[in-house]
PDB file of N, CA and C in Angstrom:
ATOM      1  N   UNK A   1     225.032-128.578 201.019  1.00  0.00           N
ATOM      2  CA  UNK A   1     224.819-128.785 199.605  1.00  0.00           C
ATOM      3  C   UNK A   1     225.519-127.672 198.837  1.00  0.00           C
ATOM      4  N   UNK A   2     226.367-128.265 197.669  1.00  0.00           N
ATOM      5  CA  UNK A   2     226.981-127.233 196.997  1.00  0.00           C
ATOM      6  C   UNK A   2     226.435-126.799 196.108  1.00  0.00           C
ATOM      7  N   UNK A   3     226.064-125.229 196.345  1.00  0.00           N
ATOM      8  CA  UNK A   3     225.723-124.034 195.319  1.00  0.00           C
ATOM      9  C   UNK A   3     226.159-123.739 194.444  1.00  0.00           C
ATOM     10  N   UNK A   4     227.163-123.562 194.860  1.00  0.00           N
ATOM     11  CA  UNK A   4     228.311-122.632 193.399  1.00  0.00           C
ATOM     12  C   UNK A   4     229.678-123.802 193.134  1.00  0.00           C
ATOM     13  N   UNK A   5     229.934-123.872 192.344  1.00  0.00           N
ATOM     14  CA  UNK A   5     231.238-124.598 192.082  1.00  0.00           C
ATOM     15  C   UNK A   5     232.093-124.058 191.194  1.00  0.00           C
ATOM     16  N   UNK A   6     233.610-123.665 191.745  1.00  0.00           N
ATOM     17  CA  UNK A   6     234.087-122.915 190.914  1.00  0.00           C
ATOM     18  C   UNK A   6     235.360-123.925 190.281  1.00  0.00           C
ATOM     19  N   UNK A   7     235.578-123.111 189.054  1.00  0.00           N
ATOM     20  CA  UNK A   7     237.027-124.044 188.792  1.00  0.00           C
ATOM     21  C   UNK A   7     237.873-123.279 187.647  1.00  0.00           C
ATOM     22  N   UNK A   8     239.081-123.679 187.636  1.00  0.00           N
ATOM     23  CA  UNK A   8     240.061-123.113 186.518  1.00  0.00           C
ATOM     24  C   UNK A   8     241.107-122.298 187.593  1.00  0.00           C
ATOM     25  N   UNK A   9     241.226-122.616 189.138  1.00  0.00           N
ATOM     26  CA  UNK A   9     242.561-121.864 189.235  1.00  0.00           C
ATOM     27  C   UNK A   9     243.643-122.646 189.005  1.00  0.00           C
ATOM     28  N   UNK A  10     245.101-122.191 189.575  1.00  0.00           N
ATOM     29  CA  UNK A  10     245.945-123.109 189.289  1.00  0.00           C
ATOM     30  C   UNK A  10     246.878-122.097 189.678  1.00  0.00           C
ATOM     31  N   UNK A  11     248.343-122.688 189.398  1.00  0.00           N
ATOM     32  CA  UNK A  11     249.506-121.630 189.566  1.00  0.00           C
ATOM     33  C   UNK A  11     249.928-121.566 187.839  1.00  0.00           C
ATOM     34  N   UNK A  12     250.545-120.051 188.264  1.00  0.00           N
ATOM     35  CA  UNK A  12     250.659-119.356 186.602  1.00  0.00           C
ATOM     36  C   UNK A  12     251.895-118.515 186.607  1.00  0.00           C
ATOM     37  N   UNK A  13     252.877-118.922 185.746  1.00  0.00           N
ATOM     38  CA  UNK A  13     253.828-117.629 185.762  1.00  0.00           C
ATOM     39  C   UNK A  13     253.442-115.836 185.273  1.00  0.00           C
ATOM     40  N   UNK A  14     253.877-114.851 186.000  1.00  0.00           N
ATOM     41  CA  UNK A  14     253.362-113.703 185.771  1.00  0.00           C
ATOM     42  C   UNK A  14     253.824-113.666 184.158  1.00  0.00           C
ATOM     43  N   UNK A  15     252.630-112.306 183.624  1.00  0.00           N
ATOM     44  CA  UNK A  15     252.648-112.632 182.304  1.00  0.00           C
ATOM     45  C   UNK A  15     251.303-113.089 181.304  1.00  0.00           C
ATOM     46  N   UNK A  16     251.119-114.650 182.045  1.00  0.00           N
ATOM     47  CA  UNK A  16     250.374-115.551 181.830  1.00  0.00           C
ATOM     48  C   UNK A  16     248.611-115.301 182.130  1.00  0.00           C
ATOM     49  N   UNK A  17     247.976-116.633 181.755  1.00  0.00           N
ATOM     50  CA  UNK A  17     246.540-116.276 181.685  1.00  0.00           C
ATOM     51  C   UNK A  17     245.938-117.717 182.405  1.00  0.00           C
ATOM     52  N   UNK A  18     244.756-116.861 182.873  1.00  0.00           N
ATOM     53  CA  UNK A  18     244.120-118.087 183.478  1.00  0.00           C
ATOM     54  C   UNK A  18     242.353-118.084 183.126  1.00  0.00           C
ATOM     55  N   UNK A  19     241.644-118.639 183.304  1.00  0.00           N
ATOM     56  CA  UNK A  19     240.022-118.919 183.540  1.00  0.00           C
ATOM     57  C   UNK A  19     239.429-119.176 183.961  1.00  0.00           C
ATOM     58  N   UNK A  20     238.517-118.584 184.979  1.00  0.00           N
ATOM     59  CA  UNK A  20     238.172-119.200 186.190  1.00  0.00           C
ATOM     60  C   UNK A  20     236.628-119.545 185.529  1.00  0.00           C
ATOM     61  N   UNK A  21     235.752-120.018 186.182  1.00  0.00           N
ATOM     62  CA  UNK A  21     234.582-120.327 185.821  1.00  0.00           C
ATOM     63  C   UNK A  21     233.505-120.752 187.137  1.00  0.00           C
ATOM     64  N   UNK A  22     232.676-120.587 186.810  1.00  0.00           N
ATOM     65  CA  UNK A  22     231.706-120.591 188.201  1.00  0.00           C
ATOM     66  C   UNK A  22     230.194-121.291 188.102  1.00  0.00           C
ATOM     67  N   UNK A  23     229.923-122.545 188.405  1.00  0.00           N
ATOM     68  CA  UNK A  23     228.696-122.493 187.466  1.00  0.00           C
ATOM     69  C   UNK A  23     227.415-122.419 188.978  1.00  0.00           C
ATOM     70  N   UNK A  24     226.360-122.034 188.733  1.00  0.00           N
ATOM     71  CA  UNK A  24     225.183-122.107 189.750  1.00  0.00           C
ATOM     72  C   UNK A  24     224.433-122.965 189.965  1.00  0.00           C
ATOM     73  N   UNK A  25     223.959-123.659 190.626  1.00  0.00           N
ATOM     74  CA  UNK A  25     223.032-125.037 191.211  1.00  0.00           C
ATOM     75  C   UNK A  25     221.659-124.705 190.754  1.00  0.00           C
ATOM     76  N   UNK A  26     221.253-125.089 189.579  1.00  0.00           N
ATOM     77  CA  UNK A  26     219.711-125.070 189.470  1.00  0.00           C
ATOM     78  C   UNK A  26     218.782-125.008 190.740  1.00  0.00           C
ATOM     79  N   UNK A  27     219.382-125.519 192.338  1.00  0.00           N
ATOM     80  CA  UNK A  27     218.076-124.980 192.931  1.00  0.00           C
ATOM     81  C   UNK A  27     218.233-124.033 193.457  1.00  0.00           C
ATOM     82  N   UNK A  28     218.777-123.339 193.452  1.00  0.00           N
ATOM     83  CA  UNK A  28     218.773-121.588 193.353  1.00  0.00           C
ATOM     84  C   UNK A  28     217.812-121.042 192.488  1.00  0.00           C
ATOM     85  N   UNK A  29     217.077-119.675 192.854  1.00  0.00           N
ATOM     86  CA  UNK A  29     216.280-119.153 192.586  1.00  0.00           C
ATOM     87  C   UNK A  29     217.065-118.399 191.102  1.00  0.00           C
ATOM     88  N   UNK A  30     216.064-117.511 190.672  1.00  0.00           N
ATOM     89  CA  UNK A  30     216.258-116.830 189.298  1.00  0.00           C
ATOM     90  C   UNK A  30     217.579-115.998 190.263  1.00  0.00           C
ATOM     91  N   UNK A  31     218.924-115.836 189.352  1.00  0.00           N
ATOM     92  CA  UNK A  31     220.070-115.179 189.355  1.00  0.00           C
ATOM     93  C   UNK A  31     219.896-113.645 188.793  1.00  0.00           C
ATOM     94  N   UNK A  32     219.847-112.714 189.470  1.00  0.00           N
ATOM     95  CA  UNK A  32     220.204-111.273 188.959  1.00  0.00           C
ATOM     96  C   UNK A  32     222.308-111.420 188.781  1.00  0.00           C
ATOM     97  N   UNK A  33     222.474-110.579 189.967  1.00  0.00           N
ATOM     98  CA  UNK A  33     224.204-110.393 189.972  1.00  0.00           C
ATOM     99  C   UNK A  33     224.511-111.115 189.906  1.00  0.00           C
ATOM    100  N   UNK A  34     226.058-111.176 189.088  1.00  0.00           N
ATOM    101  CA  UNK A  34     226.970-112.449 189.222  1.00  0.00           C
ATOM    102  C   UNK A  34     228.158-111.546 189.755  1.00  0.00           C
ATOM    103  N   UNK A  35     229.322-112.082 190.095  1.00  0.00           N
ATOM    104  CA  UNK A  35     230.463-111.286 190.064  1.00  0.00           C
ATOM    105  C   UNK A  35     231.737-112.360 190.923  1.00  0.00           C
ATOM    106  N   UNK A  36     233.047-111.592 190.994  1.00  0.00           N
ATOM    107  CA  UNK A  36     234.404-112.598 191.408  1.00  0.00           C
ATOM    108  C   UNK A  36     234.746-111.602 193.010  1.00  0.00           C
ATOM    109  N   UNK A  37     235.027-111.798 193.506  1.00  0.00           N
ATOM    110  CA  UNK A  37     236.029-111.131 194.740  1.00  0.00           C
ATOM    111  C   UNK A  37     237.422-112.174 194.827  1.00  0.00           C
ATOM    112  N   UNK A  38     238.299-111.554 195.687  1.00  0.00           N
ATOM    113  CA  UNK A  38     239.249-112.190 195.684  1.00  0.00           C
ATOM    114  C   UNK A  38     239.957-111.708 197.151  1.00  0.00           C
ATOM    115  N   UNK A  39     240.615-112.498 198.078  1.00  0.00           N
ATOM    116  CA  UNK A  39     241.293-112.343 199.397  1.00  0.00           C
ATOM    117  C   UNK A  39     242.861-112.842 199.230  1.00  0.00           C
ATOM    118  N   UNK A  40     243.567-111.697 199.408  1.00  0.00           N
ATOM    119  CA  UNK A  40     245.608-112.335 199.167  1.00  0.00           C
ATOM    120  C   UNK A  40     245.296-112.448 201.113  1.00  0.00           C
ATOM    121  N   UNK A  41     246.593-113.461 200.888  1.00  0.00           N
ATOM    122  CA  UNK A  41     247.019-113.580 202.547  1.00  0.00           C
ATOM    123  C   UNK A  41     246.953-112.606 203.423  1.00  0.00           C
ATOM    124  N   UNK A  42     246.149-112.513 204.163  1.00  0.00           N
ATOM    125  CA  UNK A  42     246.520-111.032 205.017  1.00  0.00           C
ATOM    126  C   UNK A  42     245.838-109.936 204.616  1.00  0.00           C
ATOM    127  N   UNK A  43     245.368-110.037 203.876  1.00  0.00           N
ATOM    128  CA  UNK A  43     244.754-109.230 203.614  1.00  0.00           C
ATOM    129  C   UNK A  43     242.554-109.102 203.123  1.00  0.00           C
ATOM    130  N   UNK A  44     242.185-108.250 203.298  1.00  0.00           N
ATOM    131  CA  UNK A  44     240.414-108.268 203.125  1.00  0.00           C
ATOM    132  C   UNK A  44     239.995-108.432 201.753  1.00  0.00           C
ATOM    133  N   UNK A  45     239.160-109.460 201.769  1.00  0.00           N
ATOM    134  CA  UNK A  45     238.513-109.685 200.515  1.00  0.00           C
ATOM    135  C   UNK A  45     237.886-108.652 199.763  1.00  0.00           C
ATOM    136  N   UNK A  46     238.120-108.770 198.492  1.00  0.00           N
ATOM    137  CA  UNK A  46     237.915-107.475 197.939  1.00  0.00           C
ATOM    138  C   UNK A  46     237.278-107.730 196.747  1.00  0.00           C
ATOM    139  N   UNK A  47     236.751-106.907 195.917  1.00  0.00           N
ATOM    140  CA  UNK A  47     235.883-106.658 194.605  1.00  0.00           C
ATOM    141  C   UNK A  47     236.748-107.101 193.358  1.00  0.00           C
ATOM    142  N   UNK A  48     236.707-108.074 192.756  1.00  0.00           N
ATOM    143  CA  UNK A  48     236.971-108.087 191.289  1.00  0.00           C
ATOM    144  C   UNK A  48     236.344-107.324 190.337  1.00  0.00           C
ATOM    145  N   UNK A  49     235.429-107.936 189.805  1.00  0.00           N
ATOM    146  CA  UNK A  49     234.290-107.972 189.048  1.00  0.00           C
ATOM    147  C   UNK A  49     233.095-108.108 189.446  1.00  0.00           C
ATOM    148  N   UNK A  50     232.395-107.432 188.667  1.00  0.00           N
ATOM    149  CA  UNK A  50     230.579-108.125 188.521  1.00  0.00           C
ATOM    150  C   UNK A  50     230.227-107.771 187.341  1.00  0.00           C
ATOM    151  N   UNK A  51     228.840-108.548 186.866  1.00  0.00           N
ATOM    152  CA  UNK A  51     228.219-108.207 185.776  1.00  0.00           C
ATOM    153  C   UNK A  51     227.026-108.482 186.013  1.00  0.00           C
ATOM    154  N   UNK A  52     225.655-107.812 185.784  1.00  0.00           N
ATOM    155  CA  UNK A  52     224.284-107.980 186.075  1.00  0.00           C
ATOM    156  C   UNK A  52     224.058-108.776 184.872  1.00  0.00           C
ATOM    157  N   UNK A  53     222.364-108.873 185.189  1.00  0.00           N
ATOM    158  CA  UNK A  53     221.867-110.225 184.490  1.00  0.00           C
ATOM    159  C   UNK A  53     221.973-110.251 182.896  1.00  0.00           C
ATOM    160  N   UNK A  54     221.602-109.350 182.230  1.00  0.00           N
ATOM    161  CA  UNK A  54     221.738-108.726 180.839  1.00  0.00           C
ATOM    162  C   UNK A  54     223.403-108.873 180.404  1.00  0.00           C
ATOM    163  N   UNK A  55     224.488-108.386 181.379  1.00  0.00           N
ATOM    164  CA  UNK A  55     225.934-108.034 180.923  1.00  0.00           C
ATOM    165  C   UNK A  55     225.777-106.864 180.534  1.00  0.00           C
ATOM    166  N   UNK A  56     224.993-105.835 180.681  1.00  0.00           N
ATOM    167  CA  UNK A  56     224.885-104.381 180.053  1.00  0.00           C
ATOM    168  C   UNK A  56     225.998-103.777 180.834  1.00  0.00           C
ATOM    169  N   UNK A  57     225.732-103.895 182.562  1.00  0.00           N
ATOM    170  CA  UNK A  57     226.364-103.129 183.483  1.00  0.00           C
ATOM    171  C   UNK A  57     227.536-103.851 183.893  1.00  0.00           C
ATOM    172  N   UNK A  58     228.301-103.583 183.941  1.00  0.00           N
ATOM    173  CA  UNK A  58     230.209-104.259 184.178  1.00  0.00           C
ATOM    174  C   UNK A  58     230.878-103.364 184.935  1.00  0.00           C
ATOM    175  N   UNK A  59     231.116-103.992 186.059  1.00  0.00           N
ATOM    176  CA  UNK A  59     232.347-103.071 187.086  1.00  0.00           C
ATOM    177  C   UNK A  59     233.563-103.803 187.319  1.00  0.00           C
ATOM    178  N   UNK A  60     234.552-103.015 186.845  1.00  0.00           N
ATOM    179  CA  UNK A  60     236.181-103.821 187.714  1.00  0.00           C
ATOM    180  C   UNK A  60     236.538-103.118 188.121  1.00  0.00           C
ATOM    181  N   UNK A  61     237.771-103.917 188.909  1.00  0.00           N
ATOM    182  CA  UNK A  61     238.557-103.155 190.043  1.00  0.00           C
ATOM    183  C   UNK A  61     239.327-102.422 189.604  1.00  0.00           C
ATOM    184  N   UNK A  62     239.866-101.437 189.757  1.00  0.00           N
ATOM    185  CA  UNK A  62     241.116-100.532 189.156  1.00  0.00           C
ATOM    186  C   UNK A  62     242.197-101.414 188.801  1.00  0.00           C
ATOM    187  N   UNK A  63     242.625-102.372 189.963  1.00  0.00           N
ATOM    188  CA  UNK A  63     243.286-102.934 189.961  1.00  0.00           C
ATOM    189  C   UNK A  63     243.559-104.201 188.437  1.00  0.00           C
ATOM    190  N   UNK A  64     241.962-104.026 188.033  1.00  0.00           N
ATOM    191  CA  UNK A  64     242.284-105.176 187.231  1.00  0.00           C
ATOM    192  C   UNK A  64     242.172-105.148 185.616  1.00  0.00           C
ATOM    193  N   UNK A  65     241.777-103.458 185.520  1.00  0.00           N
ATOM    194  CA  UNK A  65     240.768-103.415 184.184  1.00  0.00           C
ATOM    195  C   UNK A  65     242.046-103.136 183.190  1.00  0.00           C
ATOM    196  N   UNK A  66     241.260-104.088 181.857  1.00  0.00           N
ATOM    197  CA  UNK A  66     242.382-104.072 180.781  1.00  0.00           C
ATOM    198  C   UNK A  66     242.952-105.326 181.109  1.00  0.00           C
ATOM    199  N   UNK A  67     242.941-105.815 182.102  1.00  0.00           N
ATOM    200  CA  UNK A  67     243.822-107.164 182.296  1.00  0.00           C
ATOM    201  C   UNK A  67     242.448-108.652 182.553  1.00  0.00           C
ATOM    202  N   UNK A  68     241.800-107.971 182.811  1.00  0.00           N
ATOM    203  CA  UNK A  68     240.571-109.151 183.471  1.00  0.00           C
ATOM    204  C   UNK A  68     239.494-109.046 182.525  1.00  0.00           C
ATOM    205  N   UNK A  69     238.715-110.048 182.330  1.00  0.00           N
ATOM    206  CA  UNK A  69     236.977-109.690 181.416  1.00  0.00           C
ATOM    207  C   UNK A  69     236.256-110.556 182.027  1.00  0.00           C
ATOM    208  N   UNK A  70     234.867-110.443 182.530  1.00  0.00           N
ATOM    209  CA  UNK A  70     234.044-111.082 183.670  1.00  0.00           C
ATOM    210  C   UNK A  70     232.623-111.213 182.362  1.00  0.00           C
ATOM    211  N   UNK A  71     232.435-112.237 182.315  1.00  0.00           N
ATOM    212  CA  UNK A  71     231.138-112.975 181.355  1.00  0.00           C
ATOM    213  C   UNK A  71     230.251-113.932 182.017  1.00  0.00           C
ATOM    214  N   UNK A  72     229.273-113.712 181.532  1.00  0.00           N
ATOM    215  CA  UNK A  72     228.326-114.820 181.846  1.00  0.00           C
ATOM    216  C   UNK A  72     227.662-115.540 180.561  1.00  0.00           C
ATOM    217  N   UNK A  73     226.914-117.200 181.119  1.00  0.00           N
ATOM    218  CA  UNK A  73     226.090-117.300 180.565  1.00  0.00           C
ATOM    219  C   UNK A  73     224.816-118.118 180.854  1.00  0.00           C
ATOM    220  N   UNK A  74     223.839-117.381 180.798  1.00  0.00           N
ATOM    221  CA  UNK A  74     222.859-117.372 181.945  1.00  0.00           C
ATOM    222  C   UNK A  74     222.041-119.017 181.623  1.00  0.00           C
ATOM    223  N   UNK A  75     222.271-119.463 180.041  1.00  0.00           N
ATOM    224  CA  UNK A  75     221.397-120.485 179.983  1.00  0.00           C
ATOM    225  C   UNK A  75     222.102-121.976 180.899  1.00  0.00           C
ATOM    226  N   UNK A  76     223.624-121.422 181.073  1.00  0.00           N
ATOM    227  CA  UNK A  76     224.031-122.142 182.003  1.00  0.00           C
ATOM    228  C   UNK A  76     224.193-121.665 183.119  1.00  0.00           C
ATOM    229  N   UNK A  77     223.795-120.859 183.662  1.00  0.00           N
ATOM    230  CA  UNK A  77     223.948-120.378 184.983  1.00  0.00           C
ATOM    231  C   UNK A  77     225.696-120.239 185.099  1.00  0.00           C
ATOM    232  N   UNK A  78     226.245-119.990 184.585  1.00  0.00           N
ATOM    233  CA  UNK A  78     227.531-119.732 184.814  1.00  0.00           C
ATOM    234  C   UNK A  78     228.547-118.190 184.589  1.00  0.00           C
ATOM    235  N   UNK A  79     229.405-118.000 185.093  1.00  0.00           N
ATOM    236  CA  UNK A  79     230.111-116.643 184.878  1.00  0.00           C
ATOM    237  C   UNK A  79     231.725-117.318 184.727  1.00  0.00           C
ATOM    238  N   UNK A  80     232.448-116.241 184.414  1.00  0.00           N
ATOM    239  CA  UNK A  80     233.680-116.344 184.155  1.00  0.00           C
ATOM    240  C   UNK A  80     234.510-115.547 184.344  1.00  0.00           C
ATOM    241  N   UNK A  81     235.802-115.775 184.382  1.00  0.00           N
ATOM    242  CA  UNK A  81     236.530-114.709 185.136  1.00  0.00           C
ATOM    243  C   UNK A  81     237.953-115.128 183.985  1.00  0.00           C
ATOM    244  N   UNK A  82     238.027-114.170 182.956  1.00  0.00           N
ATOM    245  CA  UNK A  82     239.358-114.178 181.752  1.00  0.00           C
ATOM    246  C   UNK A  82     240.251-113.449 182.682  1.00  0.00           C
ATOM    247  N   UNK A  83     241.659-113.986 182.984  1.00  0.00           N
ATOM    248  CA  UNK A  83     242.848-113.192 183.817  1.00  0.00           C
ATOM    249  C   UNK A  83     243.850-113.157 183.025  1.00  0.00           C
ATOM    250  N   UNK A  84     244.135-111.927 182.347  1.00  0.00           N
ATOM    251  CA  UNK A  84     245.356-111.952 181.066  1.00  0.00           C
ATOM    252  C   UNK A  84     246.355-111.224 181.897  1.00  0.00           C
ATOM    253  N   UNK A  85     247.119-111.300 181.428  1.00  0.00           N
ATOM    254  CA  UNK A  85     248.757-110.654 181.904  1.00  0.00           C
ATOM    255  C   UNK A  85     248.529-110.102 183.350  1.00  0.00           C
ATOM    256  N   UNK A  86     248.540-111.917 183.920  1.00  0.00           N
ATOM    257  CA  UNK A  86     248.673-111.699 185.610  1.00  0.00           C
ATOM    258  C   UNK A  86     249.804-111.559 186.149  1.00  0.00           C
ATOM    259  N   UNK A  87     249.616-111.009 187.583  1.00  0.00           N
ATOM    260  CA  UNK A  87     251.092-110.549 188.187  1.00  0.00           C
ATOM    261  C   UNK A  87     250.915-111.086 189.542  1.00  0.00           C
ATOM    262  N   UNK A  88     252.237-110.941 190.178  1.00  0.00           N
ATOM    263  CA  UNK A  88     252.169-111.556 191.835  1.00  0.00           C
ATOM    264  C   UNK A  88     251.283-111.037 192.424  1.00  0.00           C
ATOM    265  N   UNK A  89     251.145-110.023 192.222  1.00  0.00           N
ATOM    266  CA  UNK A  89     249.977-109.380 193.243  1.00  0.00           C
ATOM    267  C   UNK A  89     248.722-109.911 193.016  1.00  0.00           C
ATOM    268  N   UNK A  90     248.337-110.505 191.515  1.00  0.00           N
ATOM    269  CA  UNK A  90     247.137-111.059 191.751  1.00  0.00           C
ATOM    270  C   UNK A  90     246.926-112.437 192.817  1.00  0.00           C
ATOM    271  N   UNK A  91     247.801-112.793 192.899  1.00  0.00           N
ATOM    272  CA  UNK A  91     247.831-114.225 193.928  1.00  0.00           C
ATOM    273  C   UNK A  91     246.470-114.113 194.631  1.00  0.00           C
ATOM    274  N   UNK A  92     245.620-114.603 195.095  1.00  0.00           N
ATOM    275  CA  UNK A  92     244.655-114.713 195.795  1.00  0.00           C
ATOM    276  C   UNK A  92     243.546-115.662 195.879  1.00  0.00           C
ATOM    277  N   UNK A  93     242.976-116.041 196.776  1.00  0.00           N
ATOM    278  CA  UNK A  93     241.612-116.903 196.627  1.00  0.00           C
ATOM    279  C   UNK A  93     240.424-116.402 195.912  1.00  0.00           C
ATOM    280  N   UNK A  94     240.401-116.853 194.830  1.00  0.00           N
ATOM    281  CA  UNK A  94     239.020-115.775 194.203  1.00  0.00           C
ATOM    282  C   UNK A  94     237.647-116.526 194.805  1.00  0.00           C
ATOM    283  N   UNK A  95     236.467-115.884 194.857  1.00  0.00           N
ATOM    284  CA  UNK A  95     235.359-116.591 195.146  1.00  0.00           C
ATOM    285  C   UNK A  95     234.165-115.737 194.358  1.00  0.00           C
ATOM    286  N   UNK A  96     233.913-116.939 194.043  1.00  0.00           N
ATOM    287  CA  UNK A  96     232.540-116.461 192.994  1.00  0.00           C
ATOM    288  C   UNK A  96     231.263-116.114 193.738  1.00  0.00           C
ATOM    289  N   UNK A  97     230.726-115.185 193.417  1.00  0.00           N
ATOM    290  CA  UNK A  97     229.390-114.384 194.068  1.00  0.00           C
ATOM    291  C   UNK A  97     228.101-114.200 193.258  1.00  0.00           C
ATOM    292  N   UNK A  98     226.892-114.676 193.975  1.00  0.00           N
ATOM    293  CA  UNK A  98     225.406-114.318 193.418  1.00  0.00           C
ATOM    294  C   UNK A  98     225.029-113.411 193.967  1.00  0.00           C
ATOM    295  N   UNK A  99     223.523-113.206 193.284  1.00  0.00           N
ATOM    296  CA  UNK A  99     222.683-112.331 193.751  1.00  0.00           C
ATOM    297  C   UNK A  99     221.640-112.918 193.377  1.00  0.00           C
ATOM    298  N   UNK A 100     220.174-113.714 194.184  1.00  0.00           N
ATOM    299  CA  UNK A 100     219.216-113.976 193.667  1.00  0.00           C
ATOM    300  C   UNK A 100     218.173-112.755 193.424  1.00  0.00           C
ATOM    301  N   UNK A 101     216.820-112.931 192.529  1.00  0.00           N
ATOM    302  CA  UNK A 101     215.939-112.073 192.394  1.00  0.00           C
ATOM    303  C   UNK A 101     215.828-111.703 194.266  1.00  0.00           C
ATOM    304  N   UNK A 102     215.903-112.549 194.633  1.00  0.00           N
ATOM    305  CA  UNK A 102     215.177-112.082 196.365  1.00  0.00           C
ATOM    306  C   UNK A 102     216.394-111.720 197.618  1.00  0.00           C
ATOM    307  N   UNK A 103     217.308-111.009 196.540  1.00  0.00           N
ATOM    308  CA  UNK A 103     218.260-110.278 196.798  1.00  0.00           C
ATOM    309  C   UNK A 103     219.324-111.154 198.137  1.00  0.00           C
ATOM    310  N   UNK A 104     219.545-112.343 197.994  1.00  0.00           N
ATOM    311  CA  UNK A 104     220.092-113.166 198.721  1.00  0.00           C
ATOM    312  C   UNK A 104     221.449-113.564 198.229  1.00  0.00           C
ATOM    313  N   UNK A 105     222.702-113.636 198.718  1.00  0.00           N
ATOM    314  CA  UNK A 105     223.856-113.618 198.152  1.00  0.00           C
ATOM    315  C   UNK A 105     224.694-115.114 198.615  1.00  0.00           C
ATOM    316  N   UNK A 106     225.054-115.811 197.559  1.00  0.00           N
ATOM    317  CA  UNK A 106     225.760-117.193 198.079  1.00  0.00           C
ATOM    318  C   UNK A 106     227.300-116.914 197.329  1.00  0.00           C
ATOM    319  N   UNK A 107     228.083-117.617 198.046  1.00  0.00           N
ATOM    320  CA  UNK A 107     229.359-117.490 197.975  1.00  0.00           C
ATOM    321  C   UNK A 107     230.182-119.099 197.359  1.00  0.00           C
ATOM    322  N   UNK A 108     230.858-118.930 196.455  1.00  0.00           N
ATOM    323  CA  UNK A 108     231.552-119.597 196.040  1.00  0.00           C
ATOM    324  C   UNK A 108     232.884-120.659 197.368  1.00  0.00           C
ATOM    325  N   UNK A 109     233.465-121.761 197.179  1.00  0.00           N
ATOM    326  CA  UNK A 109     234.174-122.275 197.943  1.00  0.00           C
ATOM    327  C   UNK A 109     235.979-121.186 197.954  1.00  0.00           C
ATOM    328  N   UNK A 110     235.632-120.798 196.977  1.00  0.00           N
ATOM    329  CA  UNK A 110     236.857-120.425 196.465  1.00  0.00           C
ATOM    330  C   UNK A 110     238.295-121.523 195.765  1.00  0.00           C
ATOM    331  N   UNK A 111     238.783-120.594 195.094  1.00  0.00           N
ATOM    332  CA  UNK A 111     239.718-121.237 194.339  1.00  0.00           C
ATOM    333  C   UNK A 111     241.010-120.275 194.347  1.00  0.00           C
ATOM    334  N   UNK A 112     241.910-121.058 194.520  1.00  0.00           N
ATOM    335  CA  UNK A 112     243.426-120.247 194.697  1.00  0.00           C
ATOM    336  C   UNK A 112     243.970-120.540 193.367  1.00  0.00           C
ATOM    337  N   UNK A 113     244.385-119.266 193.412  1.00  0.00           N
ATOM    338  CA  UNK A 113     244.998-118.078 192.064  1.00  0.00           C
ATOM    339  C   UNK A 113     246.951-117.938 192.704  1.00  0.00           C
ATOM    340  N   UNK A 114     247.608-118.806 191.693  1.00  0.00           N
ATOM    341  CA  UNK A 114     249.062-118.531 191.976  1.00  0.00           C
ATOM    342  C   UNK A 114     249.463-117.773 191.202  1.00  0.00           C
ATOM    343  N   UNK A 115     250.757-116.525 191.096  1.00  0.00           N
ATOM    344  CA  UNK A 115     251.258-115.794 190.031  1.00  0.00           C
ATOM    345  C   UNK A 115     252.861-116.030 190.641  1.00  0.00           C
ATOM    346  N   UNK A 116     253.394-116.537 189.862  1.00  0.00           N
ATOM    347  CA  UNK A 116     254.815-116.580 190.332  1.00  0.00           C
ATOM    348  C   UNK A 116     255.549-115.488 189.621  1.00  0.00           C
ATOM    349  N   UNK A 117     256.470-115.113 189.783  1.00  0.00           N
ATOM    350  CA  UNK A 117     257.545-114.097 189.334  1.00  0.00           C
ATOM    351  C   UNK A 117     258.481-114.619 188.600  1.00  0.00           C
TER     352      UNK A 117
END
């Protein structure tokens, strides 16, 4: 049964912008964390973003800050992932990530992120 459903990748010339979006399955418990990771070919999945339940607390990757903005909105159970002036290197499978109150973590199918040159 699908949990998380993500959508908005696509291929993008560098430069360009994309929106990813993530929404959560009502039978999931109350949502604390939300957040994005992302895996390029060959390489280990790694930290985008997160944002806790409020949006008070916000972490990005070095890699991404100034270029990325990670939102939620909780009455839809959903988060978002704004990707402005992407580059090849962002290429990757992003996958959207929870955190329930009972500290249990479900994973998105993922969605592939193109940046052409």
């Amino acid at each position: 049964q699908v949990q998380l459903v993500e959508s908005g990748g696509g291929l993008v010339q560098a430069g360009g912008s994309l929106r990813l979006s993530c929404a959560a399955s009502r039978i999931l418990p109350r949502i604390n964390d939300m957040g994005w990771y992302r895996q390029a070919l060959g390489k280990q999945r790694e930290l985008v973003a997160t944002i806790e339940t409020s949006g008070g607390s916000i972490v990005y990757a070095d890699s991404v800050k100034g270029r990325f903005t990670i939102s939620r909105d909780n009455a839809k159970r959903t988060v978002y992932l704004q990707m402005n002036s992407l580059k090849p290197e962002d290429t990757a499978v992003y996958y959207c990530t929870v955190r329930t109150i009972f500290s249990h973590d479900y994973w998105g199918q993922g969605t592939q992120v193109t940046v052409s040159s």
